[in-house]
C-alpha atoms as a PDB file:
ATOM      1  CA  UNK A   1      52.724  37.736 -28.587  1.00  0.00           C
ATOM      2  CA  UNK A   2      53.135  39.135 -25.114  1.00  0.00           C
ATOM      3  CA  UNK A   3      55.737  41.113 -24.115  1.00  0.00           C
ATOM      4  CA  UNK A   4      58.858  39.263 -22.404  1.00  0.00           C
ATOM      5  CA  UNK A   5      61.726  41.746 -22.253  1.00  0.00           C
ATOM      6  CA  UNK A   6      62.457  44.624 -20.166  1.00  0.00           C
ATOM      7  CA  UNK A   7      62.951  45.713 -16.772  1.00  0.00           C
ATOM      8  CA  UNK A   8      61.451  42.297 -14.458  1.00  0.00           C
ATOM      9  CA  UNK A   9      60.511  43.281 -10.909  1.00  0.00           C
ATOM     10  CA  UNK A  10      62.043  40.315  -9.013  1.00  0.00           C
ATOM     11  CA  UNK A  11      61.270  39.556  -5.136  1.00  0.00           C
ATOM     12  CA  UNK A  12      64.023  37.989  -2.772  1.00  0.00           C
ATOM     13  CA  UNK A  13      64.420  34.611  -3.823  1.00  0.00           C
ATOM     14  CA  UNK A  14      61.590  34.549  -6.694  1.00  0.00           C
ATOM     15  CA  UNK A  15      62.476  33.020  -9.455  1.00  0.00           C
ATOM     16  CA  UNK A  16      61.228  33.215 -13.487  1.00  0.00           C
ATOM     17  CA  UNK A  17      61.727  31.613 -16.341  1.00  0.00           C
ATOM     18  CA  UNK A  18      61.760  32.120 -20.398  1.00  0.00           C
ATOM     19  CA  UNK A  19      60.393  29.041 -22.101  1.00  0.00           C
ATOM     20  CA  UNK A  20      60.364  28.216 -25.498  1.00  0.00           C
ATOM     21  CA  UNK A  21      58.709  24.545 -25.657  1.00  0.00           C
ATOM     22  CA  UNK A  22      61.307  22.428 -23.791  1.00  0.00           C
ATOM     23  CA  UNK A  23      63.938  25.597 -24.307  1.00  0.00           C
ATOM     24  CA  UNK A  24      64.329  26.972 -21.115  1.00  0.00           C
ATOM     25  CA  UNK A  25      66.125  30.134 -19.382  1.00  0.00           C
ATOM     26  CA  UNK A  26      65.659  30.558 -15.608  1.00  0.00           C
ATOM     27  CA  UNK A  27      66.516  33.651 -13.236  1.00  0.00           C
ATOM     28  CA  UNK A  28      66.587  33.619  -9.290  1.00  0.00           C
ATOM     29  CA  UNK A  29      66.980  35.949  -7.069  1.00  0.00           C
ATOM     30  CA  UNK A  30      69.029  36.137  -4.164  1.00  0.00           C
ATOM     31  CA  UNK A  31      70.066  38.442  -1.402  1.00  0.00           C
ATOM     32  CA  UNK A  32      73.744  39.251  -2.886  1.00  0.00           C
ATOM     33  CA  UNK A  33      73.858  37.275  -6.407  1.00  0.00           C
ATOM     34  CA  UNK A  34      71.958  36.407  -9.027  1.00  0.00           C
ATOM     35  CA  UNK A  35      71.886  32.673  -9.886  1.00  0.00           C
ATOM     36  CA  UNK A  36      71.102  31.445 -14.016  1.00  0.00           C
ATOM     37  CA  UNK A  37      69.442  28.498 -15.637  1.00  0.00           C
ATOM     38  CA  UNK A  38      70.149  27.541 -19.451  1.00  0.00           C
ATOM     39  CA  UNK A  39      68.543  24.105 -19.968  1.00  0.00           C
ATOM     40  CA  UNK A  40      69.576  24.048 -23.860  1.00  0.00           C
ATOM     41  CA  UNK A  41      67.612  21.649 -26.664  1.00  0.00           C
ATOM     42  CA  UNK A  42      68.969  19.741 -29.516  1.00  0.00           C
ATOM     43  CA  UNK A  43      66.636  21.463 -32.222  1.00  0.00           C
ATOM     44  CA  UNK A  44      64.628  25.044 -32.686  1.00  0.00           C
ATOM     45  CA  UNK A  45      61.355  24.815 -31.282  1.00  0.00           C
ATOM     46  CA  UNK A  46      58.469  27.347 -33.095  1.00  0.00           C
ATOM     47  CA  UNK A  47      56.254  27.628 -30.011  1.00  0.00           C
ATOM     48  CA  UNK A  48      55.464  31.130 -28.541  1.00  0.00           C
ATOM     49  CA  UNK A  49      58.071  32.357 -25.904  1.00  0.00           C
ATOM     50  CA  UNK A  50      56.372  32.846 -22.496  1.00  0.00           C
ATOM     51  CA  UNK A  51      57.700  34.461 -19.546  1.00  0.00           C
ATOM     52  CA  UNK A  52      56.492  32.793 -16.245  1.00  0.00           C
ATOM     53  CA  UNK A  53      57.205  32.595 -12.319  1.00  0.00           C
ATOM     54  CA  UNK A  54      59.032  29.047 -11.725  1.00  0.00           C
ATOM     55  CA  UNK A  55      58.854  27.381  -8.236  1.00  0.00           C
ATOM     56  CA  UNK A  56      61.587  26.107  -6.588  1.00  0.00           C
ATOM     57  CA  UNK A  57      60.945  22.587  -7.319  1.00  0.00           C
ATOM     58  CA  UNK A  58      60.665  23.606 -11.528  1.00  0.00           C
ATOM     59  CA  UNK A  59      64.448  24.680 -11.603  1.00  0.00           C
ATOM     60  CA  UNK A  60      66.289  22.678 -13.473  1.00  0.00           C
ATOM     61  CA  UNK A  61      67.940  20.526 -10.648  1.00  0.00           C
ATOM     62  CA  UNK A  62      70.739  18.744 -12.886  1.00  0.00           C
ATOM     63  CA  UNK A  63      71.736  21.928 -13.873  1.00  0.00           C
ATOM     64  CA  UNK A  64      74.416  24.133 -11.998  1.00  0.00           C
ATOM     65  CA  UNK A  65      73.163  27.296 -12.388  1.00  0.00           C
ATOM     66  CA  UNK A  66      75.763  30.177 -13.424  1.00  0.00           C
ATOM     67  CA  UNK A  67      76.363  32.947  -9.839  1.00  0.00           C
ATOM     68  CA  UNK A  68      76.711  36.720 -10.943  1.00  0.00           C
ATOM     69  CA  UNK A  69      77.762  38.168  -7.316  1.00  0.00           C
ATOM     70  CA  UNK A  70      76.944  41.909  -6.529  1.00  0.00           C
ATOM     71  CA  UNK A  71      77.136  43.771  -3.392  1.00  0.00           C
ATOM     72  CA  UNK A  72      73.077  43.518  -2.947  1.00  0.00           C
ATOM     73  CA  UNK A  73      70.736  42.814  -6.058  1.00  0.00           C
ATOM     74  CA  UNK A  74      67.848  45.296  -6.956  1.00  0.00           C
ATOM     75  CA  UNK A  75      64.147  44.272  -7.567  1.00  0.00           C
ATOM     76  CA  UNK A  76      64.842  44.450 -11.382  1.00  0.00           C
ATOM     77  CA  UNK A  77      66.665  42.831 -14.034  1.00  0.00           C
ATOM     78  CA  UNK A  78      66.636  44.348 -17.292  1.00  0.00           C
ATOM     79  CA  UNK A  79      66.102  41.430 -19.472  1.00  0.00           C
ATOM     80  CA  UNK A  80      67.448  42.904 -23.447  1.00  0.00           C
ATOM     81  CA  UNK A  81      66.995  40.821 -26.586  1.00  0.00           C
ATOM     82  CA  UNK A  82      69.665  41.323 -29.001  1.00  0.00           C
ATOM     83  CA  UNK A  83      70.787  39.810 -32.444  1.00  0.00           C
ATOM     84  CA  UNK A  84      73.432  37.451 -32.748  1.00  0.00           C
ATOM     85  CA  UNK A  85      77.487  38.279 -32.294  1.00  0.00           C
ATOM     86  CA  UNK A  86      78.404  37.312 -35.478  1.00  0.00           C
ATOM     87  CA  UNK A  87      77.068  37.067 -38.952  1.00  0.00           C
ATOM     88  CA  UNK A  88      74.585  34.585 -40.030  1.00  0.00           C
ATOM     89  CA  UNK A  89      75.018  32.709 -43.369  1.00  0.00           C
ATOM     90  CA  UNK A  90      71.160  32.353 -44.939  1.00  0.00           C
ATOM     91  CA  UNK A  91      70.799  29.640 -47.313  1.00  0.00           C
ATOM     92  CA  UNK A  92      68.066  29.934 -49.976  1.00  0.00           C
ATOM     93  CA  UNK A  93      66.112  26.594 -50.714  1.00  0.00           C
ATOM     94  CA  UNK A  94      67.745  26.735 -54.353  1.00  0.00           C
ATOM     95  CA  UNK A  95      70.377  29.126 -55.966  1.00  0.00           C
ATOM     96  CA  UNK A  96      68.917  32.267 -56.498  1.00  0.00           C
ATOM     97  CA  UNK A  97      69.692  33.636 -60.477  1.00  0.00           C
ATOM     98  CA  UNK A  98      69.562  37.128 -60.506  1.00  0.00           C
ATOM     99  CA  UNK A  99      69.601  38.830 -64.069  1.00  0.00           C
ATOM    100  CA  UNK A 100      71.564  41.605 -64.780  1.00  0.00           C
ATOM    101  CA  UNK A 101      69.502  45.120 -64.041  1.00  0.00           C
ATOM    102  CA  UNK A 102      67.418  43.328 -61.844  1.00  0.00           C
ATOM    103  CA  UNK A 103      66.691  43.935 -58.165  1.00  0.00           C
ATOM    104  CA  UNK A 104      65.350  41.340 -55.664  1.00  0.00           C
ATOM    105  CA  UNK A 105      63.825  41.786 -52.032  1.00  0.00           C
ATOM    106  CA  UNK A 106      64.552  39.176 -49.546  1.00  0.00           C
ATOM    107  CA  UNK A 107      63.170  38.357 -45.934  1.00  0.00           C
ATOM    108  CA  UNK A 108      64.715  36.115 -43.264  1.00  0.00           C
ATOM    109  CA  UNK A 109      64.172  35.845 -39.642  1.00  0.00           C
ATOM    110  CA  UNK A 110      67.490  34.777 -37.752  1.00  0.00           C
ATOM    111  CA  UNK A 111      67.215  34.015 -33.674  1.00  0.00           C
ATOM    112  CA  UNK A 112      67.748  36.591 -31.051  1.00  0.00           C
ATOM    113  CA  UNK A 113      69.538  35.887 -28.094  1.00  0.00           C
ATOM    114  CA  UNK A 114      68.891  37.383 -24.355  1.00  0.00           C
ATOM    115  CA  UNK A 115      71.530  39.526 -21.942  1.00  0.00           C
ATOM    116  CA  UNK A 116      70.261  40.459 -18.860  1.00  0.00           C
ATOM    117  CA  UNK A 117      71.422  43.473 -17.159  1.00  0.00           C
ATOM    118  CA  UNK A 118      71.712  43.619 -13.019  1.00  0.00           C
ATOM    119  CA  UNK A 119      71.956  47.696 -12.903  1.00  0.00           C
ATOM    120  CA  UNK A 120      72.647  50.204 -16.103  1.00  0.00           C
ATOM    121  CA  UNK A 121      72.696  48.463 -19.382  1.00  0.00           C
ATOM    122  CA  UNK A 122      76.383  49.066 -19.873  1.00  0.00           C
ATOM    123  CA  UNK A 123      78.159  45.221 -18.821  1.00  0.00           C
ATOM    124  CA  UNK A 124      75.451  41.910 -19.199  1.00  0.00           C
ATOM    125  CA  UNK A 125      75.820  39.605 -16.159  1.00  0.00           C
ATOM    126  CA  UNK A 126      74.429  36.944 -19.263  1.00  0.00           C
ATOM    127  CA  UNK A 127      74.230  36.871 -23.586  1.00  0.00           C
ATOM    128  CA  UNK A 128      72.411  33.534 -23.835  1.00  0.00           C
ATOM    129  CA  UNK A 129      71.172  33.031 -27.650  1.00  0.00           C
ATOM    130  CA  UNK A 130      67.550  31.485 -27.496  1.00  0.00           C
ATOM    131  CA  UNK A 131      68.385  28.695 -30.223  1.00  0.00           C
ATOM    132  CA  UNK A 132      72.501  28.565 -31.282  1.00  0.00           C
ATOM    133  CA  UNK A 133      72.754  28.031 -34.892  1.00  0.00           C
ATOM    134  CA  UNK A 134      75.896  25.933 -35.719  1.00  0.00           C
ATOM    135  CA  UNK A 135      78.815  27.333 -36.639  1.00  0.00           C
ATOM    136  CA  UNK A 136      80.200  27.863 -40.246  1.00  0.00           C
ATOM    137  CA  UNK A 137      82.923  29.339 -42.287  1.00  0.00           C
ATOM    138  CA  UNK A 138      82.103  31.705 -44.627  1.00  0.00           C
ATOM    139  CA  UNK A 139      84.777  33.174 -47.497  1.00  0.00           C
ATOM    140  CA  UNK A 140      86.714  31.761 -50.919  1.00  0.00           C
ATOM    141  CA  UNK A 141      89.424  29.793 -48.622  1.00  0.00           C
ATOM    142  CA  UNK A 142      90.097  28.825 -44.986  1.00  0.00           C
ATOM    143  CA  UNK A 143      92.837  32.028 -44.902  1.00  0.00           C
ATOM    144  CA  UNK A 144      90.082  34.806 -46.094  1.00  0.00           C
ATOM    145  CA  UNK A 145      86.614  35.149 -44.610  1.00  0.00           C
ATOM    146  CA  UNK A 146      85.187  35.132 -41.331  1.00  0.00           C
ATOM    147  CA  UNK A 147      83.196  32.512 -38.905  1.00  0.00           C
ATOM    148  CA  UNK A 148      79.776  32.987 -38.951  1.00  0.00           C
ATOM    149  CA  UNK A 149      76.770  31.115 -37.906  1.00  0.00           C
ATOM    150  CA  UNK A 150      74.759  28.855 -40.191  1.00  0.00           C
ATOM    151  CA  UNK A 151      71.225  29.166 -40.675  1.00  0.00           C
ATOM    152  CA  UNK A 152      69.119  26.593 -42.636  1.00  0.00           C
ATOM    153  CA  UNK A 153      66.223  28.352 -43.273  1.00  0.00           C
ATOM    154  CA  UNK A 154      64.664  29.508 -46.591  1.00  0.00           C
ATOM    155  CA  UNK A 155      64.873  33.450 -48.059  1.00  0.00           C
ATOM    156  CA  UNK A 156      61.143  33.995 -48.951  1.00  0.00           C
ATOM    157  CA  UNK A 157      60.301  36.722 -51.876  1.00  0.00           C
ATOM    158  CA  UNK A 158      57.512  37.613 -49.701  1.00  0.00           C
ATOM    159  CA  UNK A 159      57.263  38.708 -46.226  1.00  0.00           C
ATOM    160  CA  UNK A 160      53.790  36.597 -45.938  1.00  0.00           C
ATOM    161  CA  UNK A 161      55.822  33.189 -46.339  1.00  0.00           C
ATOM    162  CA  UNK A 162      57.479  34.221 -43.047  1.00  0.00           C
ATOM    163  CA  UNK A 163      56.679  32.420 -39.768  1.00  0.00           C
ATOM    164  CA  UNK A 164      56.493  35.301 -37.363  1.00  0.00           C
ATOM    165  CA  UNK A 165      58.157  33.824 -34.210  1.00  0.00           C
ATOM    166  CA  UNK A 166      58.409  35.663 -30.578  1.00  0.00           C
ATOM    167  CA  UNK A 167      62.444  34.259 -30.664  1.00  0.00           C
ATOM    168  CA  UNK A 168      63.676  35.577 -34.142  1.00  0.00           C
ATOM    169  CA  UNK A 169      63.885  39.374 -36.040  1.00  0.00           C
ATOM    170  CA  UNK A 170      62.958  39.641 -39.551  1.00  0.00           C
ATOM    171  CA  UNK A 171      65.293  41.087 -41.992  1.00  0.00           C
ATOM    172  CA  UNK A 172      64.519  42.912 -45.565  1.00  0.00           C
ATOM    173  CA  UNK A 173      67.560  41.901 -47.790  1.00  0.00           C
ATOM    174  CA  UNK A 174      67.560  44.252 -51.156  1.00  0.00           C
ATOM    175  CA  UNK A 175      70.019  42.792 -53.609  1.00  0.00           C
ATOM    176  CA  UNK A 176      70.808  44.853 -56.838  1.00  0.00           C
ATOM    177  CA  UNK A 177      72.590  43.630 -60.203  1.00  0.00           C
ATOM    178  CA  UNK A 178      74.170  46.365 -61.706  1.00  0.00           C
ATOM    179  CA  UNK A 179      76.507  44.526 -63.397  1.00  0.00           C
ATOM    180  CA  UNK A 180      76.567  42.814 -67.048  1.00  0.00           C
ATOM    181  CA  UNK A 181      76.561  39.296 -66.056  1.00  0.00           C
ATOM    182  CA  UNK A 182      73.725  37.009 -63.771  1.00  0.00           C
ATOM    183  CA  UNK A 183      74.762  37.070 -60.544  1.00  0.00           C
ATOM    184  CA  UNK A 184      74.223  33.294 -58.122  1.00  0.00           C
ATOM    185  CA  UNK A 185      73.866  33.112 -54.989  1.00  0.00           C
ATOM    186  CA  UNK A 186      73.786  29.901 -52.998  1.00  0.00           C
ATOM    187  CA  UNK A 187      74.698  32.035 -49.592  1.00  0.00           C
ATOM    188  CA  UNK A 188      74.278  35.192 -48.414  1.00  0.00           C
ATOM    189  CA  UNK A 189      76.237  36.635 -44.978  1.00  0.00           C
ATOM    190  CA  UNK A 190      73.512  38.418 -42.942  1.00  0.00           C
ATOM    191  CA  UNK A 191      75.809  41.148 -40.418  1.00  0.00           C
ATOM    192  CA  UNK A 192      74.265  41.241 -37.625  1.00  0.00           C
ATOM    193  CA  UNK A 193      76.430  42.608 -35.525  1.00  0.00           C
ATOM    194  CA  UNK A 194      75.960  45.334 -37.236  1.00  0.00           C
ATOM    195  CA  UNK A 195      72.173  45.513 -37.353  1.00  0.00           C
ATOM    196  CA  UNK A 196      69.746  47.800 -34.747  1.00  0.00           C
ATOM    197  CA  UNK A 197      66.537  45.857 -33.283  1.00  0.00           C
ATOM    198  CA  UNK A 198      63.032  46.900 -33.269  1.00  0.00           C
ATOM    199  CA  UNK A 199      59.893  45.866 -32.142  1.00  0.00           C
ATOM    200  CA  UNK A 200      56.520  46.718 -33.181  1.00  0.00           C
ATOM    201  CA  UNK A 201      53.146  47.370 -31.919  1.00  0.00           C
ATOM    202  CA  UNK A 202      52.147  43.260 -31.781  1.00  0.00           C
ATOM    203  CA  UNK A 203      55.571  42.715 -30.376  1.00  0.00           C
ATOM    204  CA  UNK A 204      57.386  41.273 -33.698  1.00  0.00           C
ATOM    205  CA  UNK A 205      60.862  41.911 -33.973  1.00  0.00           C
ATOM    206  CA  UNK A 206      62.611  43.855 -36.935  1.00  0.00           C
ATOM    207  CA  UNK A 207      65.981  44.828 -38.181  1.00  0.00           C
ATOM    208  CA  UNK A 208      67.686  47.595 -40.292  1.00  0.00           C
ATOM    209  CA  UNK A 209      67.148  46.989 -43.688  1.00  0.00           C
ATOM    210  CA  UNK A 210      70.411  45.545 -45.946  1.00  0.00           C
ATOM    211  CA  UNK A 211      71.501  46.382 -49.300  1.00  0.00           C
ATOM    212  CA  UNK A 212      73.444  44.219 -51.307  1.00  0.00           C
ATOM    213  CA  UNK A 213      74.517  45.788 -54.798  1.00  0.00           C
ATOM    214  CA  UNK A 214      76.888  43.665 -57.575  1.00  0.00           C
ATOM    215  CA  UNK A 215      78.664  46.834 -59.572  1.00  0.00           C
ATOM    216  CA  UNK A 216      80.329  46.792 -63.246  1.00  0.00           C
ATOM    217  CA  UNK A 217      83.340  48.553 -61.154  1.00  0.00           C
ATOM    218  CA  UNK A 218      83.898  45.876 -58.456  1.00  0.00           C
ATOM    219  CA  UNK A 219      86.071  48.860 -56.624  1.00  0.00           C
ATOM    220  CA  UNK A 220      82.642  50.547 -55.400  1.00  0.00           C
ATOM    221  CA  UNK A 221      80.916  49.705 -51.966  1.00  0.00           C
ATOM    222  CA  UNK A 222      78.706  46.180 -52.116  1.00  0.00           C
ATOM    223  CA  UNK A 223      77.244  46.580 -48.805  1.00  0.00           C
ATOM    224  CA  UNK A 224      75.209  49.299 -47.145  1.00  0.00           C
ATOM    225  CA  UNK A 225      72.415  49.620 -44.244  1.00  0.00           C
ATOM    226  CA  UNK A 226      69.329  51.383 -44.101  1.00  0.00           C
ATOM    227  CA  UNK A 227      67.710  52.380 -40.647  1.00  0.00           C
ATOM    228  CA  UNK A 228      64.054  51.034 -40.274  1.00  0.00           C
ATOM    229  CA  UNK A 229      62.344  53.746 -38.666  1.00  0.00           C
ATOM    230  CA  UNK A 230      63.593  55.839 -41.385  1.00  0.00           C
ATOM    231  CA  UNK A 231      63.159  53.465 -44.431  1.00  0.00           C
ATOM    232  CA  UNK A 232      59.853  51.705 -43.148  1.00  0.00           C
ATOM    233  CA  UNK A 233      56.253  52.626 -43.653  1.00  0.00           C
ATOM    234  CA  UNK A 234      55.644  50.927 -40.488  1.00  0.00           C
ATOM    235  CA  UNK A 235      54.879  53.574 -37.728  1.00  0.00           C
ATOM    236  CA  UNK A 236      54.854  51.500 -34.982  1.00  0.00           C
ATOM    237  CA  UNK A 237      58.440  50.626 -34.691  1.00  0.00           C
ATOM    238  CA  UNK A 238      60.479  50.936 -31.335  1.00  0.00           C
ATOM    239  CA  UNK A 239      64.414  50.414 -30.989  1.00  0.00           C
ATOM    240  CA  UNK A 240      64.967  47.346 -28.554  1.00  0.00           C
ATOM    241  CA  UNK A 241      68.961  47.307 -28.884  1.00  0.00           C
ATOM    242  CA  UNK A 242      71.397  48.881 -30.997  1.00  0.00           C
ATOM    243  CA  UNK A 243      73.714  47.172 -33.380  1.00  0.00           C
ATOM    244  CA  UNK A 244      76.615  45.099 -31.350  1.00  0.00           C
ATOM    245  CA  UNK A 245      79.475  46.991 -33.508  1.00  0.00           C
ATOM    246  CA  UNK A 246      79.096  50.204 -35.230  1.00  0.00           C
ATOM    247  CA  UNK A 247      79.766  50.294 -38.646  1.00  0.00           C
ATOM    248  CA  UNK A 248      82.414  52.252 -40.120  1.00  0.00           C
ATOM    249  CA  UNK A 249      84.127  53.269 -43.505  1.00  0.00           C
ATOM    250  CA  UNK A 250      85.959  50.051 -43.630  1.00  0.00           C
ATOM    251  CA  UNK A 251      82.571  48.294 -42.986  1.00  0.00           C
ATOM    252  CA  UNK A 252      80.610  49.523 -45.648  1.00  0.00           C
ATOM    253  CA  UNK A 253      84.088  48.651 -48.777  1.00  0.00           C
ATOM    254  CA  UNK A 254      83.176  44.850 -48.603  1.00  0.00           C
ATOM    255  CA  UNK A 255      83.424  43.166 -51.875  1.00  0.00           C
ATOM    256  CA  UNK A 256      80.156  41.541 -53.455  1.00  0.00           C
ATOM    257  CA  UNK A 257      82.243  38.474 -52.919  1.00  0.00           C
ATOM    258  CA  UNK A 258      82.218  38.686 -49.389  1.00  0.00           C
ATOM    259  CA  UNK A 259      78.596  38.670 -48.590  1.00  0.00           C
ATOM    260  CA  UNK A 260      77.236  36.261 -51.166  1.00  0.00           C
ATOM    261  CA  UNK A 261      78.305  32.647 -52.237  1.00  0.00           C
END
């Protein structure tokens, strides 16, 4: 995988392009704003993401593009791939029976999506997600839970069965059942918001690690987060972005029945 993110030297009136297959983002140029393409596709496509200089006559003419104005643009646009803005509902292939004492490791990749920066990376002129999952409530009634995003994608028991893709992060999900009876799960709420992004040395994209534990005393924390560089063996690791929202006290008291299904 080549490396698509970053600061982008831009000359007057060049324009590039991130392509995905037929998914396509495109970035001009101009003397005092900064003009952007998002040609959207119905479904996910798994081809490599490439970065390349578009022509005039490539932009995506039945498109309007969207005008970020600015006083005078710089040669570079920091181009910043982050995870998604909400939490991402993973569905396993089949309900997953976990047995009481037992602890599981999960992997899932989810998509990233792109902001590019004009100057300091403080305000994105553009947060464009690379594929948009749709959308899907997640919680025991329509009056408690949140809206996430739905993801239709199998949780493998081994990081092998993973496609590595150039669009998407993999996640390490460890769930623990401490208490006396199996615990299902049909769902599980991925956060993250909450979640730092890495890269490593072949330019795949990790998260923190998440820990998921079912107590006997359903008062205790369900929910916790592990830094990568910390918990990894990986030595290669390099944070892209950090987490959208920072996790506090309250973040960490979720109830087992608010992150699985």
């Amino acid at each position: 995988m080549k490396k698509w993110w970053g600061e982008i030297n831009f000359e007057l009136n060049e324009a590039k392009t991130w392509r995905i297959g037929q998914r396509k983002m495109s970035v001009q140029r101009k003397a005092a704003e900064w003009l952007i393409w998002n040609e959207k596709t119905g479904e996910e496509s798994f081809e490599d993401l490439v970065l390349e200089r578009t022509t005039f006559t490539d932009l995506i003419i039945d498109i309007l593009p969207q005008r970020y104005l600015v006083k005078s643009t710089q040669k570079n646009l920091i181009a910043k791939p982050l995870l998604a803005d909400r939490s991402i509902i993973v569905r396993p292939h089949s309900a997953l029976n976990i047995l009481p004492g037992e602890k599981i490791e999960l992997y899932v990749s989810s998509p990233l999506w792109l902001a590019f920066y004009a100057h300091e990376e403080t305000l994105s002129i553009s947060d464009l997600p690379f594929w948009l999952p749709s959308d899907s409530w997640f919680g025991p009634n329509t009056m408690v839970g949140e809206l996430c995003y739905s993801k239709y994608t199998d949780a493998k028991l081994t990081l092998d069965n993973i496609q590595k893709r150039s669009h998407r992060a993999i996640t390490t999900i460890n769930i623990s059942n401490e208490h006396d009876e199996v615990l299902i799960i049909e769902r599980i709420s991925l956060p993250t918001p909450f979640l730092n992004l890495y890269v490593d040395a072949t330019h795949q994209f990790w998260t923190d690690k998440v820990n998921l534990i079912h107590h006997l005393d359903g008062d205790r924390p369900s929910f916790d987060i592990k830094n990568l560089i910390k918990e990894s063996a990986k030595t290669d690791l390099t944070l892209v972005s950090a987490a959208r929202e920072v996790a506090d006290a309250n973040t960490f008291m979720r109830s087992i029945k608010s992150l699985v299904a």
